[in-house]
N, C-alpha and C. Protein backbone atom coordinates (compact mmCIF):
# COMPACT_ATOMS: atom_id res chain seq x y z
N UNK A 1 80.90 141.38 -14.06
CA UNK A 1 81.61 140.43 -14.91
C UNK A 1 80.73 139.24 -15.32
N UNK A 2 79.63 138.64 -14.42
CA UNK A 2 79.35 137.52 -14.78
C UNK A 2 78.05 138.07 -16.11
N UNK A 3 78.32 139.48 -16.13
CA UNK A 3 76.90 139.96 -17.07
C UNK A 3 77.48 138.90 -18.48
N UNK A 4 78.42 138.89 -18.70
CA UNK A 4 79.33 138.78 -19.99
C UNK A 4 78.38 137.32 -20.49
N UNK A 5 78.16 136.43 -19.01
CA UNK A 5 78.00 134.81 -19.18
C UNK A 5 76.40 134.98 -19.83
N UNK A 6 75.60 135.76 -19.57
CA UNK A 6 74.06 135.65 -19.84
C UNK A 6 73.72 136.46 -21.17
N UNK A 7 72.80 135.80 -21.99
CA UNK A 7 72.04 136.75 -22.76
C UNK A 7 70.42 136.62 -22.13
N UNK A 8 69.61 137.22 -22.89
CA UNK A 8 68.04 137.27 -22.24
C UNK A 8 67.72 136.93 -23.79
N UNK A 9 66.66 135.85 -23.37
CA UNK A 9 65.99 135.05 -24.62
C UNK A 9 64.89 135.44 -24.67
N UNK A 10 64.03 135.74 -25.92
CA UNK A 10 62.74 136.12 -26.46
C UNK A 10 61.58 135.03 -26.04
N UNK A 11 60.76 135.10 -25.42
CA UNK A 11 59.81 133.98 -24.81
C UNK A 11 57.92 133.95 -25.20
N UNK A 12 58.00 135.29 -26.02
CA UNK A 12 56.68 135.61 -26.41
C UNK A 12 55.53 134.79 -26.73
N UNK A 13 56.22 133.58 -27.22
CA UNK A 13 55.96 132.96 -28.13
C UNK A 13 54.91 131.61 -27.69
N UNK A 14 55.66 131.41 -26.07
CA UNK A 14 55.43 130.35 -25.26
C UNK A 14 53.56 130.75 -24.79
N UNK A 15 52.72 129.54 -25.29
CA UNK A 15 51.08 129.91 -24.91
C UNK A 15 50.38 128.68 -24.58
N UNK A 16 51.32 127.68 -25.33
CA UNK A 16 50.62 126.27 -24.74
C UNK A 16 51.52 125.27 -24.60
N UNK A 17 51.21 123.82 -24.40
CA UNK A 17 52.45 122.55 -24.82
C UNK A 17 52.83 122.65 -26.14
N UNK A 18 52.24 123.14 -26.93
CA UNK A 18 52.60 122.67 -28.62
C UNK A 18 53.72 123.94 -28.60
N UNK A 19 53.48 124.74 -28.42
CA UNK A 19 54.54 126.12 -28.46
C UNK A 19 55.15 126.12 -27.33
N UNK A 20 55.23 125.63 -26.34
CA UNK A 20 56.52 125.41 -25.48
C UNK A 20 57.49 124.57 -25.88
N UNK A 21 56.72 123.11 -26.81
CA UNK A 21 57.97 121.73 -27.23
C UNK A 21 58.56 122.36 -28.31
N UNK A 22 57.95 123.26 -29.07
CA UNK A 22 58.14 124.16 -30.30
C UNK A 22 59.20 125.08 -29.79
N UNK A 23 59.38 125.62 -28.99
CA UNK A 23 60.36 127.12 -28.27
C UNK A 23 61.56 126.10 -27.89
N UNK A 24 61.42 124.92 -26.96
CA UNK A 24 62.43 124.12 -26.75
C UNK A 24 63.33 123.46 -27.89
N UNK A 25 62.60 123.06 -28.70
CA UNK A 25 63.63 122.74 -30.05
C UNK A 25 64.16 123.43 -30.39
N UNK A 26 63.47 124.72 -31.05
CA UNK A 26 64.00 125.74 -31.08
C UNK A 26 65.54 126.13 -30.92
N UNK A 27 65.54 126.21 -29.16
CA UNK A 27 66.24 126.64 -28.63
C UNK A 27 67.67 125.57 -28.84
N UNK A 28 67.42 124.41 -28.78
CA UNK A 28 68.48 122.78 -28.76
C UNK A 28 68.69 123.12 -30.27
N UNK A 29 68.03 123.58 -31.05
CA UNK A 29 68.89 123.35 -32.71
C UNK A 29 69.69 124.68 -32.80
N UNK A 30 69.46 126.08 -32.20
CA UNK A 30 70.10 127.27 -32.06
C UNK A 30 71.12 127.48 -31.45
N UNK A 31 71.30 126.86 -30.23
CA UNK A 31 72.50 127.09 -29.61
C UNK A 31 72.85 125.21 -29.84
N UNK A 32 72.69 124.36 -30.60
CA UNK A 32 73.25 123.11 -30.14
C UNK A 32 73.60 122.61 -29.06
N UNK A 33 72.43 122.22 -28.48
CA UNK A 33 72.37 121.60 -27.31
C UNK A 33 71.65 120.28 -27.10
N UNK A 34 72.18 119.51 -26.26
CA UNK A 34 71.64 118.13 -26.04
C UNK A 34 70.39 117.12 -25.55
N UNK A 35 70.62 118.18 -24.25
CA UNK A 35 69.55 117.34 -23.09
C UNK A 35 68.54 118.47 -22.84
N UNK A 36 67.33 118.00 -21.92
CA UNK A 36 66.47 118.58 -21.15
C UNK A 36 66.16 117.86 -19.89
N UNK A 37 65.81 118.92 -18.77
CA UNK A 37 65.90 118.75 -17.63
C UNK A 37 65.00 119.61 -17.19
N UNK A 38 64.16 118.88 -16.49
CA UNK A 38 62.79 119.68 -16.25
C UNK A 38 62.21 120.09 -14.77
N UNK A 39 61.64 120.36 -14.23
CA UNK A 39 61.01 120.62 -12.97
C UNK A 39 59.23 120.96 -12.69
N UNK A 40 59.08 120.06 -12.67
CA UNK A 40 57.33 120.45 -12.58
C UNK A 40 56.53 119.99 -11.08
N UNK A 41 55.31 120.52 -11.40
CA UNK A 41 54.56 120.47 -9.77
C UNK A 41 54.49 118.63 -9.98
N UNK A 42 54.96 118.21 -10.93
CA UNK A 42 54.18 116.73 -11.03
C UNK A 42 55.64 115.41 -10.67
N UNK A 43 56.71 116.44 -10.91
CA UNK A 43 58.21 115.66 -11.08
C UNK A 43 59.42 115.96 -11.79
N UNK A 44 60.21 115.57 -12.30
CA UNK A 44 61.49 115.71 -12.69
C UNK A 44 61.14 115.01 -14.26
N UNK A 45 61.01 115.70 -15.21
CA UNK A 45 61.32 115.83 -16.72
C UNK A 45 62.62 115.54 -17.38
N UNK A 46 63.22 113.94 -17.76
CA UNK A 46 64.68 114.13 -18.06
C UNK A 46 64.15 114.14 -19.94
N UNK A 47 64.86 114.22 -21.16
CA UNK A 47 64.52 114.66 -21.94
C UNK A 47 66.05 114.37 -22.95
N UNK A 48 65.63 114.42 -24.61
CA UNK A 48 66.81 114.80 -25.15
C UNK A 48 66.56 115.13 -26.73
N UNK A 49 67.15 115.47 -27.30
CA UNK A 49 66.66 116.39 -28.68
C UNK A 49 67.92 115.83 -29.42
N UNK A 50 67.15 114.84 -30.63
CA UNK A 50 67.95 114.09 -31.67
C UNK A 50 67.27 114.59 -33.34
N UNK A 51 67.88 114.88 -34.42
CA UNK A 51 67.54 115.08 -35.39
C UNK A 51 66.50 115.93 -35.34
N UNK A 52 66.43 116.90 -34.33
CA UNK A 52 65.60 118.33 -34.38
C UNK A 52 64.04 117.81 -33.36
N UNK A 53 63.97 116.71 -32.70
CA UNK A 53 63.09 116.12 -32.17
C UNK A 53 63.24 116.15 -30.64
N UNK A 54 62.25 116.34 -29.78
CA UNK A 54 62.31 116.13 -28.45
C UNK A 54 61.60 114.68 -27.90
N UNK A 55 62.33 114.08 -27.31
CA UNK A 55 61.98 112.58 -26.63
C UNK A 55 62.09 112.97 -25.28
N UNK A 56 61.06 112.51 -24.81
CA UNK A 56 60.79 112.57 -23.06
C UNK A 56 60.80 111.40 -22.38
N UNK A 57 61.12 111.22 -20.81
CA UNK A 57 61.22 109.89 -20.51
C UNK A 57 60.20 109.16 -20.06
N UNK A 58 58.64 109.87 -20.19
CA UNK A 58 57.84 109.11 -20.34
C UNK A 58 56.79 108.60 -21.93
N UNK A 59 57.99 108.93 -22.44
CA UNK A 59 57.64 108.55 -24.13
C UNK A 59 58.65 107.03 -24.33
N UNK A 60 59.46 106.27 -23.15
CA UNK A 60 60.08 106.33 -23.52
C UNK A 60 59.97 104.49 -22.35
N UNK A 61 59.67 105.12 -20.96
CA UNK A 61 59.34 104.23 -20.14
C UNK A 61 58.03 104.63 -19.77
N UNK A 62 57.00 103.64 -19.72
CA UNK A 62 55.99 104.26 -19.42
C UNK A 62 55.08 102.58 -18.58
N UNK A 63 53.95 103.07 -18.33
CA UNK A 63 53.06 101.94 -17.76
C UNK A 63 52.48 101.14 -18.65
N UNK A 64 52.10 99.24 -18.68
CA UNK A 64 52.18 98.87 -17.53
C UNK A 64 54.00 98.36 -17.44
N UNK A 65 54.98 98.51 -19.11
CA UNK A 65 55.83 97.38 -19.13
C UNK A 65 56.69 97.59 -18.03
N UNK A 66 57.13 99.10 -17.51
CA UNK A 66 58.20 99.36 -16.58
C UNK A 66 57.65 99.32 -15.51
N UNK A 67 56.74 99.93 -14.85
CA UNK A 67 56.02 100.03 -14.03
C UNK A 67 56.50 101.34 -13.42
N UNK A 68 56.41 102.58 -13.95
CA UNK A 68 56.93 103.91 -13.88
C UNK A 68 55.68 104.61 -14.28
N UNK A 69 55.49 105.67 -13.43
CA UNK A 69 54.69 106.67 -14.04
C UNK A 69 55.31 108.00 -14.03
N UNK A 70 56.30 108.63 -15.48
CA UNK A 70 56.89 110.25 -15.02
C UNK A 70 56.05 110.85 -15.71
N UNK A 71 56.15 112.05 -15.24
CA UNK A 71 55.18 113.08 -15.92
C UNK A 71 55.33 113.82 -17.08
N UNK A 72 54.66 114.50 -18.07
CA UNK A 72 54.35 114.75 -19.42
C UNK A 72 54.63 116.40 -19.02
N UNK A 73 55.68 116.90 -19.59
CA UNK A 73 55.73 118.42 -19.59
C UNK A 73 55.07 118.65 -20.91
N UNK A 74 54.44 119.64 -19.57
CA UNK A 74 53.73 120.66 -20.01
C UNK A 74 53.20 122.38 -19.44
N UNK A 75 53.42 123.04 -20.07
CA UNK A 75 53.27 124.53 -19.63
C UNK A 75 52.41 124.76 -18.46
N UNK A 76 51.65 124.54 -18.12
CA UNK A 76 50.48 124.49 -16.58
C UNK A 76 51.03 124.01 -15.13
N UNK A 77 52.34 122.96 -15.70
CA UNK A 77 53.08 122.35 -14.60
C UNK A 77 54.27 122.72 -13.98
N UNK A 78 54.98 123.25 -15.48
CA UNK A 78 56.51 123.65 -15.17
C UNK A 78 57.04 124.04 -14.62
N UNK A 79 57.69 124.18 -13.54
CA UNK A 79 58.40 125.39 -12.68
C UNK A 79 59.38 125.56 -13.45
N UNK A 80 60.36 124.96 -14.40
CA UNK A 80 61.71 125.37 -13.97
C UNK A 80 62.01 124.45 -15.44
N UNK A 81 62.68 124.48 -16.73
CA UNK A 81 63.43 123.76 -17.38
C UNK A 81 64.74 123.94 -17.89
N UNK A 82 65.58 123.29 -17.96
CA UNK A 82 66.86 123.84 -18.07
C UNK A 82 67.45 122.79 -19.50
N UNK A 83 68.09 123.30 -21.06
CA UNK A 83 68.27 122.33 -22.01
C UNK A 83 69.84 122.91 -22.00
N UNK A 84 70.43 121.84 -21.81
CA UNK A 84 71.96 122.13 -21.98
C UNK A 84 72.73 121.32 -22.79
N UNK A 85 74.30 121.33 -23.03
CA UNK A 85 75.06 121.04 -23.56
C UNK A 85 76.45 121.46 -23.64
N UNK A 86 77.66 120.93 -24.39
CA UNK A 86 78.59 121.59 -24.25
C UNK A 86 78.77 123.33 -24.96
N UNK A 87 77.78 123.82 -25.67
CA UNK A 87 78.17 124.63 -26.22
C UNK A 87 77.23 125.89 -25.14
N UNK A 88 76.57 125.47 -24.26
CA UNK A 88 75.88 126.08 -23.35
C UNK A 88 74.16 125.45 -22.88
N UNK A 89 73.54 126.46 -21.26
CA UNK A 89 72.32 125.94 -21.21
C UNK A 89 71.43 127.01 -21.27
N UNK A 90 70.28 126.56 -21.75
CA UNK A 90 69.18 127.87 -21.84
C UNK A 90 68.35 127.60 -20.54
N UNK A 91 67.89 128.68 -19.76
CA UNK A 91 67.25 128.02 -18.98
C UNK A 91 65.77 128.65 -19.36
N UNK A 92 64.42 128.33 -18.37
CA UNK A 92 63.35 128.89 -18.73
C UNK A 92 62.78 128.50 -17.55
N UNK A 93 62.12 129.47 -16.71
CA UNK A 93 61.56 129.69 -15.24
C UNK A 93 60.52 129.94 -15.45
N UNK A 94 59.74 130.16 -14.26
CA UNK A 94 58.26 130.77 -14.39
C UNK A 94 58.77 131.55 -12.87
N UNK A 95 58.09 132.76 -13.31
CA UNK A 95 58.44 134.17 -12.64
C UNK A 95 57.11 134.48 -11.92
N UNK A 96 56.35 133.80 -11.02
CA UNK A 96 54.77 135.02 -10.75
C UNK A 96 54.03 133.80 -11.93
N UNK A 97 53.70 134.93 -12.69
CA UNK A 97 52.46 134.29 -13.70
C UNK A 97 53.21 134.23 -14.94
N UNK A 98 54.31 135.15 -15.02
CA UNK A 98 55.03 135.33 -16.31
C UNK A 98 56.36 133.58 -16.39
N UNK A 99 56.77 134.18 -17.95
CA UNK A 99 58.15 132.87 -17.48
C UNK A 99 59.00 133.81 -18.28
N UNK A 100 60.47 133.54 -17.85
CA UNK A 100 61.84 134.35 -18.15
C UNK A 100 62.63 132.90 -18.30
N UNK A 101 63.70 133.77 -19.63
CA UNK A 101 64.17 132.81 -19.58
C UNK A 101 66.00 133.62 -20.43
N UNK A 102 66.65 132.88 -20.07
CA UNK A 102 68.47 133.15 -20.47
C UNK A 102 69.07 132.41 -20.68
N UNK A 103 69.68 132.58 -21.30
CA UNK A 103 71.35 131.71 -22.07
C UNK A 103 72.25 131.72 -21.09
N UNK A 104 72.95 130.95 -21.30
CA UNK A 104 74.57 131.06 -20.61
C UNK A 104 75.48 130.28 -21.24
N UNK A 105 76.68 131.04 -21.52
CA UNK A 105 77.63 130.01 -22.31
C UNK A 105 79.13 130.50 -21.19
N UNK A 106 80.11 129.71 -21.91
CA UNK A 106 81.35 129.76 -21.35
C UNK A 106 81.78 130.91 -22.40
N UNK A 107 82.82 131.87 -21.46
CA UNK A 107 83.33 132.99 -21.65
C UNK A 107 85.20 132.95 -20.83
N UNK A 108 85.74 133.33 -21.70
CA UNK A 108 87.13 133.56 -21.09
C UNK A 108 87.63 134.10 -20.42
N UNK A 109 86.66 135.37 -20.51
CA UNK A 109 87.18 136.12 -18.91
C UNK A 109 86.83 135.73 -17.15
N UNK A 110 85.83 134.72 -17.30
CA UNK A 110 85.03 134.19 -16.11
C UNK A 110 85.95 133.04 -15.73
N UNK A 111 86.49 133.01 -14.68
CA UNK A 111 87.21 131.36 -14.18
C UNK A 111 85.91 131.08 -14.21
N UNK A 112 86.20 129.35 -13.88
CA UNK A 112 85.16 128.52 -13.39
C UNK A 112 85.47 127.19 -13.33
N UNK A 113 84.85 126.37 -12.16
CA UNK A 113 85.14 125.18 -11.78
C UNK A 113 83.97 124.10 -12.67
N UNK A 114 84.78 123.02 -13.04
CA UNK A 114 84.14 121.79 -13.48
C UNK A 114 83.41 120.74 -12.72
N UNK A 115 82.58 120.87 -12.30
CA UNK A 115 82.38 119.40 -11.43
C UNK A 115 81.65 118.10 -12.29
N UNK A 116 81.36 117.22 -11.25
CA UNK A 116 80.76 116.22 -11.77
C UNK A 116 80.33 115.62 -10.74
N UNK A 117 79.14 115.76 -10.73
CA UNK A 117 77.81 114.98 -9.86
C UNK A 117 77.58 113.79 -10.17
N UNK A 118 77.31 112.59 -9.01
CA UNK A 118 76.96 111.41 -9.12
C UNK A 118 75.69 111.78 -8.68
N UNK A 119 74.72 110.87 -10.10
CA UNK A 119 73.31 110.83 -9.88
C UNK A 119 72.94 109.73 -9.13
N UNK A 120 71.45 109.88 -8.93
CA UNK A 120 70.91 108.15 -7.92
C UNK A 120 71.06 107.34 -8.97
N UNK A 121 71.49 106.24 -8.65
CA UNK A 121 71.27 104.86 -9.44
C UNK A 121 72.46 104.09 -9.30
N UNK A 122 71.67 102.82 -9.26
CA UNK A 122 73.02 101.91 -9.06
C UNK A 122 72.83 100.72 -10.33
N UNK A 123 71.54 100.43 -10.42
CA UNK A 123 71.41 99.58 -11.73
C UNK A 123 70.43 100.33 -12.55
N UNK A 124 70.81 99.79 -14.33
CA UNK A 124 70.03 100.19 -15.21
C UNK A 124 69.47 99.86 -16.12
N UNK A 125 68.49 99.92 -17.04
CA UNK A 125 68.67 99.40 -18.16
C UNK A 125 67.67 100.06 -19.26
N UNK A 126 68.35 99.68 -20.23
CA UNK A 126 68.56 100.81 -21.46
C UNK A 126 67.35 100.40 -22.46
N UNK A 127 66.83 101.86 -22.95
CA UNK A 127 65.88 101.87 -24.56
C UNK A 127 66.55 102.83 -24.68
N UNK A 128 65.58 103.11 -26.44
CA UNK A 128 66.14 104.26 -26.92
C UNK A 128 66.83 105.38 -26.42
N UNK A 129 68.12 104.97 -26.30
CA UNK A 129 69.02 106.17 -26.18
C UNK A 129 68.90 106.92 -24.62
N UNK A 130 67.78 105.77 -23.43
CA UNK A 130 67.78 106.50 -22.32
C UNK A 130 68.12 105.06 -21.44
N UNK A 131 67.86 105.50 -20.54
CA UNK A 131 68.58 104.40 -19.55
C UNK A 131 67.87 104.63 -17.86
N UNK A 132 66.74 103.78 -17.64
CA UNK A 132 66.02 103.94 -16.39
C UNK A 132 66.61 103.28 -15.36
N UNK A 133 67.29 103.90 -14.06
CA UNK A 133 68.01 103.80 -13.61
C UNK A 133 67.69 103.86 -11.98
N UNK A 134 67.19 102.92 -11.16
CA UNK A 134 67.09 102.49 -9.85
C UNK A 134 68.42 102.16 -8.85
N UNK A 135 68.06 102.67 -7.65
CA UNK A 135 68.97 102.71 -6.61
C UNK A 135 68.75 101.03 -6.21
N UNK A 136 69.57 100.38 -5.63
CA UNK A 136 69.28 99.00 -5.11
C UNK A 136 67.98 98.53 -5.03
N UNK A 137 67.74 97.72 -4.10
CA UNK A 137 66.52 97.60 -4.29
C UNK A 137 65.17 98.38 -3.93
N UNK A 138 65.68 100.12 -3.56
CA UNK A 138 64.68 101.11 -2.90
C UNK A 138 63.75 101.24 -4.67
N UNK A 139 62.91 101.82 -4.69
CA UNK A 139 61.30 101.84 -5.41
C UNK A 139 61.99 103.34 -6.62
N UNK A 140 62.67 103.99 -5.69
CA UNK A 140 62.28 105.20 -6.63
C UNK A 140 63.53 105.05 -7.96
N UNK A 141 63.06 106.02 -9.32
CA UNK A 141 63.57 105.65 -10.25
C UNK A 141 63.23 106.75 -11.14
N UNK A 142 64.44 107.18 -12.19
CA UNK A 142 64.38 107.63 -13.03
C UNK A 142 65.20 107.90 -14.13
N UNK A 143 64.53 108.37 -15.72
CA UNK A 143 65.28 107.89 -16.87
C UNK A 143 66.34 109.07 -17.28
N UNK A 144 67.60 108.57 -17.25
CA UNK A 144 68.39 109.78 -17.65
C UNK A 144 68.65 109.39 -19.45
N UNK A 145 68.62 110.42 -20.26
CA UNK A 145 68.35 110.52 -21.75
C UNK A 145 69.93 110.22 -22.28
N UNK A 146 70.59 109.20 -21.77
CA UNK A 146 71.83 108.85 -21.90
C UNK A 146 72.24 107.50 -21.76
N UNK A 147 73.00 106.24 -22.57
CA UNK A 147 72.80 105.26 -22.48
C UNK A 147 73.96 104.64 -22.98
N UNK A 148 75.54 105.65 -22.75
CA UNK A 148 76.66 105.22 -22.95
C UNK A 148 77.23 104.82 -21.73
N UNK A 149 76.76 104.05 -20.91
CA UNK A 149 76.85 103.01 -19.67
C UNK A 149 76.90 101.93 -19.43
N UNK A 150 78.11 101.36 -19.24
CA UNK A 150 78.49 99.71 -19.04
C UNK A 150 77.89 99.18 -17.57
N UNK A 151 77.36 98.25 -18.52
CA UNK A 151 76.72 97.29 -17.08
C UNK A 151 76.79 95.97 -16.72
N UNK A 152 76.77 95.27 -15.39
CA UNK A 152 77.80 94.30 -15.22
C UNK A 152 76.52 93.13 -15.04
N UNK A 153 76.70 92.44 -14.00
CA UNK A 153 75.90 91.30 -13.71
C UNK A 153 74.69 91.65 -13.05
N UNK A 154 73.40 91.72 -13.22
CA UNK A 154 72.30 92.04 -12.99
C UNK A 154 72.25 93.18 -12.97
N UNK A 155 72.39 94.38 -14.16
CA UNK A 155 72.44 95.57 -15.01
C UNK A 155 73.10 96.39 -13.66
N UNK A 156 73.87 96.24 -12.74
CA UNK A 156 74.47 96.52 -12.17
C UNK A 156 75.25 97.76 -13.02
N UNK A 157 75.43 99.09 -12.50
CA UNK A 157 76.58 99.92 -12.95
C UNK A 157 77.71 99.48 -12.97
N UNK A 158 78.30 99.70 -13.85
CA UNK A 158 80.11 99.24 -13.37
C UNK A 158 80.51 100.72 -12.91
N UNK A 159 79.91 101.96 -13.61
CA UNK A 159 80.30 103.14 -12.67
C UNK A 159 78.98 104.47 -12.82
N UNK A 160 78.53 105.33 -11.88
CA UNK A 160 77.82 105.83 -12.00
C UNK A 160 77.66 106.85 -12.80
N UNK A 161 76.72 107.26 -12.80
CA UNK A 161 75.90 108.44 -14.01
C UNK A 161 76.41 109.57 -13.47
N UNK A 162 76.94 110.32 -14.54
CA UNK A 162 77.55 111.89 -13.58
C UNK A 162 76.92 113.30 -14.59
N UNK A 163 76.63 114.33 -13.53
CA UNK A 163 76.33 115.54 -14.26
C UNK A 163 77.36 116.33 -14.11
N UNK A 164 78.04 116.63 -15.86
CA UNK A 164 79.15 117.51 -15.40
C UNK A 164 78.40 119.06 -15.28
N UNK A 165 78.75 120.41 -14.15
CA UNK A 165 78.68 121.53 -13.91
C UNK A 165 79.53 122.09 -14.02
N UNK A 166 79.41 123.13 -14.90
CA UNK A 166 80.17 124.53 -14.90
C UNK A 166 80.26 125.36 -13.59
N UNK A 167 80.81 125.72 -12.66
CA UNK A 167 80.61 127.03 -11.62
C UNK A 167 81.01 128.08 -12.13
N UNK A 168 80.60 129.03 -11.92
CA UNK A 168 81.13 130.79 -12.52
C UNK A 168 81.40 131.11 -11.50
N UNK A 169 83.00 131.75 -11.32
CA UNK A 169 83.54 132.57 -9.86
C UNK A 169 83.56 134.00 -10.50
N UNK A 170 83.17 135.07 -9.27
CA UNK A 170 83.46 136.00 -9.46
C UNK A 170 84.39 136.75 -8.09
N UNK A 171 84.66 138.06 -7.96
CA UNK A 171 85.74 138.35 -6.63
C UNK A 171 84.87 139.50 -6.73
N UNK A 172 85.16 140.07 -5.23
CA UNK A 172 85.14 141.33 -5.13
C UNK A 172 86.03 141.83 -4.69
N UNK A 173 86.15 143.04 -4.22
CA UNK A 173 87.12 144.30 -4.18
C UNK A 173 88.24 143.69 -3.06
N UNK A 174 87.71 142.73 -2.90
CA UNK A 174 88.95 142.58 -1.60
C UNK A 174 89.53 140.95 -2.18
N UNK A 175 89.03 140.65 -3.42
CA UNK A 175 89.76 139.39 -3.66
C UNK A 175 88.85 138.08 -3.25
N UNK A 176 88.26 138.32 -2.93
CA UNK A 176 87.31 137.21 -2.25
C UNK A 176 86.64 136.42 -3.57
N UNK A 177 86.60 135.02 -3.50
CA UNK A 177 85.98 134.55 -4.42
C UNK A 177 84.70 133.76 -4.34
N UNK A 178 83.47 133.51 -5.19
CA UNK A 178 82.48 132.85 -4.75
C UNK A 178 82.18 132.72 -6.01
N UNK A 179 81.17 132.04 -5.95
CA UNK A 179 80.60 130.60 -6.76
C UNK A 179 79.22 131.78 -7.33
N UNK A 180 79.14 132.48 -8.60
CA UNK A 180 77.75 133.34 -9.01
C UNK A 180 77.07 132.69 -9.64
N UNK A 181 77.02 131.81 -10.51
CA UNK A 181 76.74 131.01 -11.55
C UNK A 181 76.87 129.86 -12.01
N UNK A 182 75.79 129.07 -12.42
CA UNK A 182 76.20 127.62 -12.27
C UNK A 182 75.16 126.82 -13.54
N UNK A 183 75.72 125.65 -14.43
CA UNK A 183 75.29 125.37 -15.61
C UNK A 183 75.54 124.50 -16.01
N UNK A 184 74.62 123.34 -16.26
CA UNK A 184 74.51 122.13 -16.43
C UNK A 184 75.18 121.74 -17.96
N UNK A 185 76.53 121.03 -18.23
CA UNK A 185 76.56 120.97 -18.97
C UNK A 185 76.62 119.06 -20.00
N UNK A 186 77.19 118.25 -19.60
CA UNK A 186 76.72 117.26 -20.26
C UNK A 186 76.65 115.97 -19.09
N UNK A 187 76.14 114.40 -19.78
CA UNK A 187 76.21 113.76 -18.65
C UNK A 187 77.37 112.85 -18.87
N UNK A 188 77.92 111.87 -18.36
CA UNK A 188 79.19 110.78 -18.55
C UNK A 188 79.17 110.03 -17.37
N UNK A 189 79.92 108.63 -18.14
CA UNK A 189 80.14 107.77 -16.54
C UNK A 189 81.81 107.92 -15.67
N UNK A 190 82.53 108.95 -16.77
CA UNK A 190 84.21 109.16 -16.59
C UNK A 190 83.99 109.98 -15.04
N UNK A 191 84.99 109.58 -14.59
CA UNK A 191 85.60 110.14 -12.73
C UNK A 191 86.48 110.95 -13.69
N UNK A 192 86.44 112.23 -13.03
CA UNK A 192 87.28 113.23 -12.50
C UNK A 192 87.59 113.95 -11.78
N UNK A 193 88.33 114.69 -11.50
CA UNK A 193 88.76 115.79 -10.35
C UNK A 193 87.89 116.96 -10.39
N UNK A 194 87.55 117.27 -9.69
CA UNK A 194 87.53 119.17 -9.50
C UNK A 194 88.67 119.77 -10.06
N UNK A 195 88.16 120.49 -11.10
CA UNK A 195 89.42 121.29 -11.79
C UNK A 195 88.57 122.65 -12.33
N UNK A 196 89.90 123.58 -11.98
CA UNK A 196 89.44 125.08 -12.52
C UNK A 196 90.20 125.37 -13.67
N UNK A 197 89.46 125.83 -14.32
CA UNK A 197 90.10 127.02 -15.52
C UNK A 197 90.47 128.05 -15.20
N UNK A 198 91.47 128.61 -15.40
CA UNK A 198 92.66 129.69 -15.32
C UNK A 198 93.21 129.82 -13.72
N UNK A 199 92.07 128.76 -13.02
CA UNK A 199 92.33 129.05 -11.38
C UNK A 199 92.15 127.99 -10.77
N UNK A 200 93.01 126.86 -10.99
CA UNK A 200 93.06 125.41 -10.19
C UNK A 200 93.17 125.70 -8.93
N UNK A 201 93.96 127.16 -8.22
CA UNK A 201 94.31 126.35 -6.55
C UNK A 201 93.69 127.97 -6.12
N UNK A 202 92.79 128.82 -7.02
CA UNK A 202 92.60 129.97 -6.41
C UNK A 202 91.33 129.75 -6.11
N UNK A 203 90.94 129.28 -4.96
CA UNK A 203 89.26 128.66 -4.41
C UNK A 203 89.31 130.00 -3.56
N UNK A 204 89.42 130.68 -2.68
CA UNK A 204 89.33 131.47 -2.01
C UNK A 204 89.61 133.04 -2.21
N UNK A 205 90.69 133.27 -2.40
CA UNK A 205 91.39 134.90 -2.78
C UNK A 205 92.09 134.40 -3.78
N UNK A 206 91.85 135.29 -4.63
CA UNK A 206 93.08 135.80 -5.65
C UNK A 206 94.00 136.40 -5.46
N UNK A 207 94.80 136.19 -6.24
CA UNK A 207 96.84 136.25 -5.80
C UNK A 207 97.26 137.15 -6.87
């Protein structure tokens, strides 16, 4: 069942940085998608794609004015990038020496739970369209590509940064349910519940 949630994306193409930022747009103007979210041997890549363009968050905060150094994706580093949105996320791995990479969107036959993750940060403050965002007074820090966040007396959050997730449940033969699939879909500062689609109170067995 969860085959339904994935397609397999064409990756041929990917040979350097210029044709990886090239495959990533790509991908954010094709399926309309928002953000990027990165993983490299060097750090965490937050990212976002406006008018067919990719902005990174060290294009964005950089040395000496912030006093931040994030790292510059690029193909040699990447483990892992993931560009999502509400209409779905593409992801793109590195496999061995090779990289693979798949779609996932929401499908009607798949329940699935909504969450929403509180990121680190307690104060912030905002450029273009991102928002660099430190825990009290601990050192570490980073820019989430989102900057619809009210802030109070000494850029204080009034509420935190959240990643909403998709979960994909699937059952097996005996009813049993578990968590197969999982997909980053936008960010917000709104509180909500844990809530399922078609299956609010069926966390365990199906009825």
């Amino acid at each position: 069942m969860i085959e339904v949630l994935c397609k397999k994306l064409p990756i041929d193409g990917i040979v350097d940085d210029g044709t990886l930022r090239y495959w990533l747009k790509e991908q954010a103007r094709t399926w309309k998608l928002n953000y990027l979210l990165a993983h490299a041997e060097d750090g965490i890549i937050w990212g976002r794609f406006d008018a067919d363009q990719l902005t990174t968050a060290e294009q964005v905060f950089h040395q000496p004015e912030f006093k931040v150094d994030f790292p510059t994706l690029r193909l040699l580093t990447l483990q892992q990038c993931r560009i999502f949105g509400e209409h779905g996320e593409v992801l793109l791995w590195r496999s061995g020496e090779k990289l693979r990479s798949r779609l996932v969107q929401d499908n009607s036959e798949v329940d699935k739970i909504s969450e929403r993750q509180i990121l680190w940060g307690t104060h912030g403050e905002k450029r273009d369209n991102f928002t660099l965002l430190r825990h009290g007074s601990q050192g570490f820090r980073h820019a989430v590509p989102f900057s619809e966040i009210e802030l109070g007396d000494r850029n204080q959050l009034i509420n935190p940064v959240r990643l909403i997730v998709h979960h994909y449940i699937t059952y097996d033969d005996d009813g049993l349910a578990r968590i197969s699939l999982s997909r980053l879909v936008d960010l917000t500062t709104e509180k909500k519940s844990i809530n399922a689609s078609k299956t609010s109170q069926r966390s365990t067995r199906r009825s």
